[in-house]
Protein backbone atom coordinates (compact mmCIF):
# COMPACT_ATOMS: atom_id res chain seq x y z
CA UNK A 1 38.93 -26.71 -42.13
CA UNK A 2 40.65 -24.24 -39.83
CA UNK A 3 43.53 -26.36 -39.09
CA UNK A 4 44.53 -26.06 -43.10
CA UNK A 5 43.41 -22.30 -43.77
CA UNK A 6 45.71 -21.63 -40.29
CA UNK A 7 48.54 -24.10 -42.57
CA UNK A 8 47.63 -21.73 -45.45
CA UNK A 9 48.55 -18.71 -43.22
CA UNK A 10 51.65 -19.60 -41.31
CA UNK A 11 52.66 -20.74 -44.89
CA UNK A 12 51.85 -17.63 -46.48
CA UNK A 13 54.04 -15.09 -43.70
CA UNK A 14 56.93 -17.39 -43.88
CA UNK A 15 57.16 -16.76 -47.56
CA UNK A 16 56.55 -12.55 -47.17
CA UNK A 17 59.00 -12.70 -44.28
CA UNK A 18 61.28 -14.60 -46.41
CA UNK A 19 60.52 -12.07 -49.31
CA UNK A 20 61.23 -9.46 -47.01
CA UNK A 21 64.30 -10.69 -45.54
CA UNK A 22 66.04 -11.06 -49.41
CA UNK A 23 65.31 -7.08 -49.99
CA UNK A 24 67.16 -6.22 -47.05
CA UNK A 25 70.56 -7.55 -48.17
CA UNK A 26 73.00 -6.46 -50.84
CA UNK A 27 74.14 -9.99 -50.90
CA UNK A 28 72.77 -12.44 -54.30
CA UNK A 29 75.49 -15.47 -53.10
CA UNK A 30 78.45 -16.26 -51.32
CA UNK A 31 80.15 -14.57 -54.15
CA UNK A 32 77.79 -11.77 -55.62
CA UNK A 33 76.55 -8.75 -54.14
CA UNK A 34 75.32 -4.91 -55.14
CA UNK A 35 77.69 -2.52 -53.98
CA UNK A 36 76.55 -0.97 -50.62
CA UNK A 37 76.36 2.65 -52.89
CA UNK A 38 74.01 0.84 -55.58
CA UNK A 39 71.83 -1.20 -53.12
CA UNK A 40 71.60 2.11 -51.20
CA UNK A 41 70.18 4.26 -54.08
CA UNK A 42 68.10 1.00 -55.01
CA UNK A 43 66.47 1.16 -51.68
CA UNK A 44 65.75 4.79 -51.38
CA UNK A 45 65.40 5.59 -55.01
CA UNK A 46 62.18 3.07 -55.57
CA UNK A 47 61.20 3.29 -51.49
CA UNK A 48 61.16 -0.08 -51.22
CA UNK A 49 61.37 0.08 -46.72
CA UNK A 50 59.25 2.95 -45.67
CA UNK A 51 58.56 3.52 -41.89
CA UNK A 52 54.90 2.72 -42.38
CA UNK A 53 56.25 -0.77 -43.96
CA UNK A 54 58.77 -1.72 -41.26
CA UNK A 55 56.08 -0.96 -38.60
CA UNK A 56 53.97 -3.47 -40.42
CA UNK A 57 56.65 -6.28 -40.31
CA UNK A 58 57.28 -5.41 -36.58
CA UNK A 59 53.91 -6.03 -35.89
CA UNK A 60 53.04 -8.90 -37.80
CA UNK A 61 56.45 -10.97 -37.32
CA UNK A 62 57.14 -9.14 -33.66
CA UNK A 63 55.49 -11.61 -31.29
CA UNK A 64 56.95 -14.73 -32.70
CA UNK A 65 60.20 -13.56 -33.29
CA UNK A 66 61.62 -11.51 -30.74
């Protein structure tokens, strides 16, 4: 029962970290990208990284990937 619910977890931060890793690039492909002026403004405009959010991922994701 633990063994899956601790599957169920790793699973679960690899997908946020993931998640979290797409937001912090301009790039969509090889090819396509926001501007660095656009993704800018679309970062600070809707506060998507805050320093209370970027503490969080250090914490959580810190240990196992220094």
């Amino acid at each position: 029962m633990q063994t899956s619910l601790k599957t169920t977890v790793n699973r679960s931060l690899k997908i946020v970290f993931k998640l979290f890793k797409r937001m912090s690039t301009n790039m969509e492909s090889d090819k396509e990208y926001f501007t660095m002026d656009f993704y800018r403004n679309l970062i600070n405009e809707n506060s998507i990284f805050d320093m209370a959010k970027l503490i969080d991922i250090a914490a959580i994701y810190g240990q196992s990937n220094n």
